[in-house]
C-alpha atoms as a PDB file:
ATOM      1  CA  UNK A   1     -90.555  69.259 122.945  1.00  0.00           C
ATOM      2  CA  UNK A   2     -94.374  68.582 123.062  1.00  0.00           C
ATOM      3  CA  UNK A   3     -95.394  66.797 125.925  1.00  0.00           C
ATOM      4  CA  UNK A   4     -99.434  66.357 127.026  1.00  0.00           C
ATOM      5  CA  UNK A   5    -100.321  64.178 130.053  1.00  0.00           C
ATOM      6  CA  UNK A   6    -103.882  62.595 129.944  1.00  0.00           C
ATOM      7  CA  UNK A   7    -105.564  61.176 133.072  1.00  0.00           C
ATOM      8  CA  UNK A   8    -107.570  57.959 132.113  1.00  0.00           C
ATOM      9  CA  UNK A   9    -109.580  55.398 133.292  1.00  0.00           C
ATOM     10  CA  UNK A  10    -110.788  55.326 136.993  1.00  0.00           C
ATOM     11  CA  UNK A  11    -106.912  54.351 138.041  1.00  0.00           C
ATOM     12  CA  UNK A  12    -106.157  57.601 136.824  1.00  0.00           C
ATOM     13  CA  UNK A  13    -103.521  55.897 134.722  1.00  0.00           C
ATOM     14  CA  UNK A  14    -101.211  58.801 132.579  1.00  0.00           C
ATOM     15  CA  UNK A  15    -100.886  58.371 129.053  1.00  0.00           C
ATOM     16  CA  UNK A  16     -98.356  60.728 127.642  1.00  0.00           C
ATOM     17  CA  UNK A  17     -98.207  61.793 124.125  1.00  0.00           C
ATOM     18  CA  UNK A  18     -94.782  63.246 123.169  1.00  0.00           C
ATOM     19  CA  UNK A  19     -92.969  64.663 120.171  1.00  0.00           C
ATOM     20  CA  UNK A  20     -90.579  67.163 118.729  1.00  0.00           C
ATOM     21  CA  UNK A  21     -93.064  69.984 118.521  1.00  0.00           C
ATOM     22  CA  UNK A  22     -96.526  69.753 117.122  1.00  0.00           C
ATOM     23  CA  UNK A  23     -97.550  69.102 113.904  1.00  0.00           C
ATOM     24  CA  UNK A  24     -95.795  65.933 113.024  1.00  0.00           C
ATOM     25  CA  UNK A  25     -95.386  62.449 114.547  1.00  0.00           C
ATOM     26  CA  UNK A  26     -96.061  61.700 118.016  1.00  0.00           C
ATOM     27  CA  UNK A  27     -95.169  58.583 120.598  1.00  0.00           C
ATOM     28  CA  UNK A  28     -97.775  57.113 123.269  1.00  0.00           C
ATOM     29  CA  UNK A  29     -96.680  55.879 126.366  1.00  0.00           C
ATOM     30  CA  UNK A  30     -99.080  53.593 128.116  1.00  0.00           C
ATOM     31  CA  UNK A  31    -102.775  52.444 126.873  1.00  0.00           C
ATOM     32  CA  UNK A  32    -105.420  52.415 129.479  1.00  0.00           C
ATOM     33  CA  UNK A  33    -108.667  51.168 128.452  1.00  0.00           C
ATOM     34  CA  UNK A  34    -110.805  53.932 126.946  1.00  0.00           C
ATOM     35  CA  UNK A  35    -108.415  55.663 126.162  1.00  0.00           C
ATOM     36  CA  UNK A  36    -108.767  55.956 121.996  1.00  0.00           C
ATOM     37  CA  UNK A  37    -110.829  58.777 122.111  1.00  0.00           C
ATOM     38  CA  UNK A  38    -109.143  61.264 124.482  1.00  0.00           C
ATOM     39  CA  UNK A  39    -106.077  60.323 122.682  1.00  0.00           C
ATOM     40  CA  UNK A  40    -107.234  61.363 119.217  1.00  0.00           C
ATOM     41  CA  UNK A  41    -109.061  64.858 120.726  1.00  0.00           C
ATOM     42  CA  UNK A  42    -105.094  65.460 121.915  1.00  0.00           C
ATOM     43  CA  UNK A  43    -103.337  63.900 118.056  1.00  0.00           C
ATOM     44  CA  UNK A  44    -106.144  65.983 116.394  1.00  0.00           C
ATOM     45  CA  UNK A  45    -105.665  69.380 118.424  1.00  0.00           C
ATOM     46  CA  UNK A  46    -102.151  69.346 117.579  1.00  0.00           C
ATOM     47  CA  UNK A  47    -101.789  67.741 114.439  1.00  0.00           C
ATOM     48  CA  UNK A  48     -99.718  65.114 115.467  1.00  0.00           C
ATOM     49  CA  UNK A  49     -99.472  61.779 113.762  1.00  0.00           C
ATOM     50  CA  UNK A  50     -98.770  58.211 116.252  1.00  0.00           C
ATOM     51  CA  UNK A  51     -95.780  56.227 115.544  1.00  0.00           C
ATOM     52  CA  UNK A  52     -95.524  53.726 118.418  1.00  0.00           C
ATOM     53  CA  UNK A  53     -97.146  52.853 121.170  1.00  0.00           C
ATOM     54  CA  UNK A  54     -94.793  52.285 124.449  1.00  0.00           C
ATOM     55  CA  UNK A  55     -96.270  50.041 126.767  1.00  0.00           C
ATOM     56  CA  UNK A  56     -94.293  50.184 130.761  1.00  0.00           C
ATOM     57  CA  UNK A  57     -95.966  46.629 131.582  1.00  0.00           C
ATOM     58  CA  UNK A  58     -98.286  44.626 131.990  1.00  0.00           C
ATOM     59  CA  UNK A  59    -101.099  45.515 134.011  1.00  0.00           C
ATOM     60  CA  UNK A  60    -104.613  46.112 132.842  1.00  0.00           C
ATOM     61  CA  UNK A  61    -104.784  49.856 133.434  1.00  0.00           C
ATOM     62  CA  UNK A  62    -101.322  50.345 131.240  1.00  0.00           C
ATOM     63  CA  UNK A  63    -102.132  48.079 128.742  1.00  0.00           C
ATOM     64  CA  UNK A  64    -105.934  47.540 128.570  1.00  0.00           C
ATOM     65  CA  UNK A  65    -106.445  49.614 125.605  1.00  0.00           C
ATOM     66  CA  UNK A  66    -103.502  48.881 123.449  1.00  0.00           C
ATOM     67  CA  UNK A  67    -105.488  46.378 121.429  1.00  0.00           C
ATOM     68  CA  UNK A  68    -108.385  48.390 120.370  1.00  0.00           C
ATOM     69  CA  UNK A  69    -105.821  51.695 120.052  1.00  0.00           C
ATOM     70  CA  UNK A  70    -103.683  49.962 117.894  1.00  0.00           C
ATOM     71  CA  UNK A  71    -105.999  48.402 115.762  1.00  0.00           C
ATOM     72  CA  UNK A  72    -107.499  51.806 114.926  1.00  0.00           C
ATOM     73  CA  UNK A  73    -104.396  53.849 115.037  1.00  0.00           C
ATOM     74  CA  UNK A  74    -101.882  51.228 113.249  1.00  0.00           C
ATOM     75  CA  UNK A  75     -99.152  51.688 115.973  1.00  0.00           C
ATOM     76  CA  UNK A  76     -96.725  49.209 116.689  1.00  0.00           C
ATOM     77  CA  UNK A  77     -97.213  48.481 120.486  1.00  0.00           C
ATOM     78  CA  UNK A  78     -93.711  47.793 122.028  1.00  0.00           C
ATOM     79  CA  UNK A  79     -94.009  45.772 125.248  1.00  0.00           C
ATOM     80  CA  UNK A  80     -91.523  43.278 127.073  1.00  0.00           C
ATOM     81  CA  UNK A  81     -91.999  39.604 126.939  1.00  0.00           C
ATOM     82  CA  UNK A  82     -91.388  39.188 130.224  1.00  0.00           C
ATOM     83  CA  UNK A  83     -94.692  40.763 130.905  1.00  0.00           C
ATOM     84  CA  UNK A  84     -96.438  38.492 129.000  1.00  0.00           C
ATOM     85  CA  UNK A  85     -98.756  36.756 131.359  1.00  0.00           C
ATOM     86  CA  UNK A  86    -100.567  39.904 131.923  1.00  0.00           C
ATOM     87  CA  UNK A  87    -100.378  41.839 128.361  1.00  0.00           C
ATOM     88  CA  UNK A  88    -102.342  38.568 126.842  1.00  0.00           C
ATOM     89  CA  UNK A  89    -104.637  38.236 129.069  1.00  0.00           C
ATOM     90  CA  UNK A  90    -106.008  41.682 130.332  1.00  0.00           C
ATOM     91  CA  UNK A  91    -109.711  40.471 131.551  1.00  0.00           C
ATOM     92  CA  UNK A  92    -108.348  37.882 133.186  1.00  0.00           C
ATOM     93  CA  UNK A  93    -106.773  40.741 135.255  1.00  0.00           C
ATOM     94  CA  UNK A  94    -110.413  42.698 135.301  1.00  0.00           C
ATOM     95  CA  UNK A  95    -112.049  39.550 136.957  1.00  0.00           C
ATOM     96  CA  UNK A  96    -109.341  39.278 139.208  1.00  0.00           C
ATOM     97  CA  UNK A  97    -108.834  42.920 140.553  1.00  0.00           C
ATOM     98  CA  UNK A  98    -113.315  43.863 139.927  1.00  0.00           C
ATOM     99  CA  UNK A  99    -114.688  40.871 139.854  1.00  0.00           C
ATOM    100  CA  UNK A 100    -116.396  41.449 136.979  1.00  0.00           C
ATOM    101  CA  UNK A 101    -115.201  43.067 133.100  1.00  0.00           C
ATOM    102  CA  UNK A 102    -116.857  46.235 132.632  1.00  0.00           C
ATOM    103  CA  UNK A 103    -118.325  47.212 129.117  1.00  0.00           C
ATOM    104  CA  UNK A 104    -115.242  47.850 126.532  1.00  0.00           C
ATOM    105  CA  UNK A 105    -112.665  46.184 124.093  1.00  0.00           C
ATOM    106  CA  UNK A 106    -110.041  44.872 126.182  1.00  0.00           C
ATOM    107  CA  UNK A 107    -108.188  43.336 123.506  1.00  0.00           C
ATOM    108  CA  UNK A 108    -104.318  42.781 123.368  1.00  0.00           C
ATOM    109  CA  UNK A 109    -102.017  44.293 120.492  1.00  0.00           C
ATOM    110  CA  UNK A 110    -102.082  41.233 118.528  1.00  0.00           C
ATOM    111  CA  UNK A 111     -98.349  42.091 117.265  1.00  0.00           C
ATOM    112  CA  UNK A 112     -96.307  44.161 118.890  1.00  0.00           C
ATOM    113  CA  UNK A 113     -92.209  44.388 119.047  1.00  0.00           C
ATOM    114  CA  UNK A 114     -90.158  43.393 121.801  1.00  0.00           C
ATOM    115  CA  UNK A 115     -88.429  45.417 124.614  1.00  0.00           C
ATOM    116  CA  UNK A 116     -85.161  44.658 126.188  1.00  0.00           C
ATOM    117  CA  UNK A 117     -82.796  46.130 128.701  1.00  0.00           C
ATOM    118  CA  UNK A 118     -80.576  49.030 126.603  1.00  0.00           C
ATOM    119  CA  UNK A 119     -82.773  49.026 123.679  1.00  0.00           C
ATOM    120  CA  UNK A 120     -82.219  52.250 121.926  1.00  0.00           C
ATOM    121  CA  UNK A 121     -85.828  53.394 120.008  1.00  0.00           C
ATOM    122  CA  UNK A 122     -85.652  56.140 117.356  1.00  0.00           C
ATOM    123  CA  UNK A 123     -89.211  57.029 117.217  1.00  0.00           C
ATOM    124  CA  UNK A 124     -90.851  60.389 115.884  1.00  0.00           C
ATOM    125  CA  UNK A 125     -87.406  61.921 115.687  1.00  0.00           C
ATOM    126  CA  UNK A 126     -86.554  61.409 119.417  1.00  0.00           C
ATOM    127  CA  UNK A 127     -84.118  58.679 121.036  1.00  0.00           C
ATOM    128  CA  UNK A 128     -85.962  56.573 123.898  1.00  0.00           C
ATOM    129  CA  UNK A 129     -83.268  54.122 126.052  1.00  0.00           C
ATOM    130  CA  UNK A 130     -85.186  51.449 127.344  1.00  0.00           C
ATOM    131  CA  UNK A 131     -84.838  50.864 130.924  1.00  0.00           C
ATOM    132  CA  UNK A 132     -85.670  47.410 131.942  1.00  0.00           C
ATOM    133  CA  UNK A 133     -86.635  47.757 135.648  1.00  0.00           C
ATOM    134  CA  UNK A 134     -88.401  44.508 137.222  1.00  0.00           C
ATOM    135  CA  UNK A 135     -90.038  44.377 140.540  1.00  0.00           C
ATOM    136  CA  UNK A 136     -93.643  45.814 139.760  1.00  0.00           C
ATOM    137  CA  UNK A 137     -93.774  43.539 137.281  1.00  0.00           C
ATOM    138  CA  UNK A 138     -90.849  40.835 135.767  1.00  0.00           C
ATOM    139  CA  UNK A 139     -91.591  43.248 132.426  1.00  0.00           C
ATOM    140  CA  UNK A 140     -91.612  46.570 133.653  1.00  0.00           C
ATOM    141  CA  UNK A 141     -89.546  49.231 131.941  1.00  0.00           C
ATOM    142  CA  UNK A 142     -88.702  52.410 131.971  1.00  0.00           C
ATOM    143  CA  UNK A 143     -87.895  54.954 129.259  1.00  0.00           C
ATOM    144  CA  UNK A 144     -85.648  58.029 129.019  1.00  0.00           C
ATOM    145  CA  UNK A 145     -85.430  60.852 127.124  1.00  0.00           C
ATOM    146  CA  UNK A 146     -81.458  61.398 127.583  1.00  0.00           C
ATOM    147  CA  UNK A 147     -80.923  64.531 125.291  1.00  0.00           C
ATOM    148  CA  UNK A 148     -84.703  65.931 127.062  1.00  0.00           C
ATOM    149  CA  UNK A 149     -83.882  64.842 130.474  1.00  0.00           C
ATOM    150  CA  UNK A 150     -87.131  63.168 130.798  1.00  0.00           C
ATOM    151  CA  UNK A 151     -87.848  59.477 132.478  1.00  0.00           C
ATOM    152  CA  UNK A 152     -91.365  57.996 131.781  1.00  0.00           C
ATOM    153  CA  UNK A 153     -91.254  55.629 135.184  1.00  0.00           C
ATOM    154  CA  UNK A 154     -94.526  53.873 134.851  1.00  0.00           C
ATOM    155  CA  UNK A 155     -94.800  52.410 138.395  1.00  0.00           C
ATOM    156  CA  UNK A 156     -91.728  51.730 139.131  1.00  0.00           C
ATOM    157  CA  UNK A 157     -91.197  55.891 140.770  1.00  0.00           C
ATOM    158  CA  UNK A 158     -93.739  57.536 141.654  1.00  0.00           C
ATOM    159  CA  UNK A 159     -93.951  61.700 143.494  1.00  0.00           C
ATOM    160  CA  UNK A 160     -93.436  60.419 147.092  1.00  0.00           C
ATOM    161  CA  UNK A 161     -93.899  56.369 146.774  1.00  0.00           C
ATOM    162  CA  UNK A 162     -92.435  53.392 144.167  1.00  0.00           C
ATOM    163  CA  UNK A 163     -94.695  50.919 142.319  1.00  0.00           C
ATOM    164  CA  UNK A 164     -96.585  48.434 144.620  1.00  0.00           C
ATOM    165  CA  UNK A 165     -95.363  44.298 144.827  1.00  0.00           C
ATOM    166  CA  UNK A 166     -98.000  42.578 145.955  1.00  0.00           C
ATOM    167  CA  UNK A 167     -99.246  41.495 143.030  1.00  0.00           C
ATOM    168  CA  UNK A 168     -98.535  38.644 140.731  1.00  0.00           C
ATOM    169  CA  UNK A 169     -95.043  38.402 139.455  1.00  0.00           C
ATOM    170  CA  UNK A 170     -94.190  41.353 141.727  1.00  0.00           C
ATOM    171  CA  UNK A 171     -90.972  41.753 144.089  1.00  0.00           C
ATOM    172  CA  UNK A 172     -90.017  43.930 146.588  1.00  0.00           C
ATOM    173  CA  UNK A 173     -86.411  43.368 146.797  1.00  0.00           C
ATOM    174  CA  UNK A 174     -85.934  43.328 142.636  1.00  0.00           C
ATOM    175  CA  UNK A 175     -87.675  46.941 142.191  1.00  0.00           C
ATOM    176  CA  UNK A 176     -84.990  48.049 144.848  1.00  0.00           C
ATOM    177  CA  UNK A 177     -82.793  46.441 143.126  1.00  0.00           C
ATOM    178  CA  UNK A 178     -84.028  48.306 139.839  1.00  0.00           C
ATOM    179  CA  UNK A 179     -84.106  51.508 141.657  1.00  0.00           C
ATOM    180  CA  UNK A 180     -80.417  51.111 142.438  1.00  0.00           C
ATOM    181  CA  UNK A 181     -78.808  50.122 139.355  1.00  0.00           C
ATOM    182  CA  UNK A 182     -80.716  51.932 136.500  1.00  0.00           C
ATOM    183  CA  UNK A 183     -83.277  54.511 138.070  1.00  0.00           C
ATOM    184  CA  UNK A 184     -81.166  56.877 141.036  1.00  0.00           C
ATOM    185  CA  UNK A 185     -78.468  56.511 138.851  1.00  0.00           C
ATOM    186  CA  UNK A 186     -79.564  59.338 136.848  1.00  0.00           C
ATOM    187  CA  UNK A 187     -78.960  63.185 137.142  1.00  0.00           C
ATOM    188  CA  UNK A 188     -80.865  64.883 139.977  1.00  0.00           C
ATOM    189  CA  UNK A 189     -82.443  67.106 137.067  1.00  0.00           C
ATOM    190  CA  UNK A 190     -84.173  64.248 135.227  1.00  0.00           C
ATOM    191  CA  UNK A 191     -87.959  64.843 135.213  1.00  0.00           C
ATOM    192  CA  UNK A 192     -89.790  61.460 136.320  1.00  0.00           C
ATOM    193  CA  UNK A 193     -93.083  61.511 134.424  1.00  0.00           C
ATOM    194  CA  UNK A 194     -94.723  58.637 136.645  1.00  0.00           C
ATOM    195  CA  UNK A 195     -97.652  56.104 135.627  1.00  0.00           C
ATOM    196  CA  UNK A 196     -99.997  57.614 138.056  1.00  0.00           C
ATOM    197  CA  UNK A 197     -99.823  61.221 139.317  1.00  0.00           C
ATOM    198  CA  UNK A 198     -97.879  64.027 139.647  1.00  0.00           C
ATOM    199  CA  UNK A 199     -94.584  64.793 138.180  1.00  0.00           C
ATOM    200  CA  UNK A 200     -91.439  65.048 140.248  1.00  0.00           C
ATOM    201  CA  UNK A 201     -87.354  64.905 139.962  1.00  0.00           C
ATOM    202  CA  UNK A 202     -84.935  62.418 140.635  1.00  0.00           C
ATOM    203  CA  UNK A 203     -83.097  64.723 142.913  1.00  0.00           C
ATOM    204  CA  UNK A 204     -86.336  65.446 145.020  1.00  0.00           C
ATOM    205  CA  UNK A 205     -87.162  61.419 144.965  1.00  0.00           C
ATOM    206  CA  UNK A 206     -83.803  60.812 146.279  1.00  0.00           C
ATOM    207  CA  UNK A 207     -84.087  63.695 149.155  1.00  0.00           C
ATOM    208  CA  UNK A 208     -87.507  63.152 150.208  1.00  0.00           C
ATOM    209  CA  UNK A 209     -88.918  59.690 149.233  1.00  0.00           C
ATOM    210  CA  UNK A 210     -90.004  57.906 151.891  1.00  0.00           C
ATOM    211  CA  UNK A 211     -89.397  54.613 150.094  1.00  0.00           C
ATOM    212  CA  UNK A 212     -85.558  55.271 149.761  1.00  0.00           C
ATOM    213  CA  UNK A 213     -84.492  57.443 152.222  1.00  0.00           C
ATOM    214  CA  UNK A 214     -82.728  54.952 154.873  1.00  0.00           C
ATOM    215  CA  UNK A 215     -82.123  52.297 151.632  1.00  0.00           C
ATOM    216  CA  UNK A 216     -78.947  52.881 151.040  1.00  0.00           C
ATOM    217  CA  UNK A 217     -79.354  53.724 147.693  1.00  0.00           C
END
């Protein structure tokens, strides 16, 4: 499996590509803003074609670019609708977070396809389960990569933390909640490929978090 992790934006948001192999279709997970052009460098280098855009949630540095990428690329953006507050209205979020909206197209997808909880996706030849895990954000999700053993967590996990909640529409006790019923549920060997930086494991999560050791879950 091809898998390329780009660090964008000044949140250092990851945007994944992954596919089969190279040379053939590829699927995006999380937009940034500014992200177009790194993206294509990556498609172009390994003559890979996007599919789909996968969007985790809401917030502006996961979904800031998906308007302008998708409007150049011709990806269908999948995103939930419980996220969308935030996915429409991604200045809104600039103003509130900066103060100000920097230079840039912050447009949303204006179409995109809904996620829900169990969804299977057959995209670019590989099978993504859709993981609806609330508490970062009402829409959050996660996808896995059963067969590959991979989980893109957005900020739900993260390598030593779990997604912040004191935003809006954020909740402490539902991304536990999330955590316990569909995210430590999986094998210790699943790869987490978080939202923002390094990768880890379920297994070493589960040992060494600080966040859930002591939780009971």
């Amino acid at each position: 499996m091809f898998l390329r992790r780009l660090e964008l934006w000044p949140a250092a948001t990851n945007t994944y590509l992954v596919a089969p192999g190279p040379g053939g279709p590829a699927v995006l997970v999380d937009a940034p803003p500014d992200c177009l052009d790194p993206i294509r460098e990556v498609l172009a280098e390994h003559d890979l074609i996007p599919v789909a855009l996968l969007v985790t949630h809401g917030h502006v540095d996961h979904v800031g670019g998906a308007g302008h990428l998708t409007a150049h690329t011709g990806v269908t953006a999948y995103i939930h609708p419980e996220d969308d507050f935030l996915t429409r209205n991604p200045t809104d979020q600039l103003l509130t977070l900066m103060g100000m909206v920097p230079p840039g197209d912050f447009s949303p997808p204006h179409h995109y396809r809904e996620l829900s909880d169990g969804l299977s996706l057959d995209l670019a030849g590989l099978r993504f389960e859709v993981l609806a895990t609330p508490g970062h954000t009402p829409g959050h999700c996660c996808f896995l990569l059963a067969d590959e053993g991979v989980l893109f967590s957005g900020d739900q996990l993260f390598a030593g933390s779990i997604g912040r909640t004191d935003l809006p529409g954020g909740d402490y006790p539902t991304l536990m909640e999330s955590m316990k019923t569909k995210v430590l549920p999986l094998d210790d060997q699943v790869e987490v490929m978080p939202g923002h930086g390094s990768a880890t494991t379920i297994g070493r999560e589960r040992r060494s978090n600080p966040f859930l050791i002591g939780e009971g879950i």
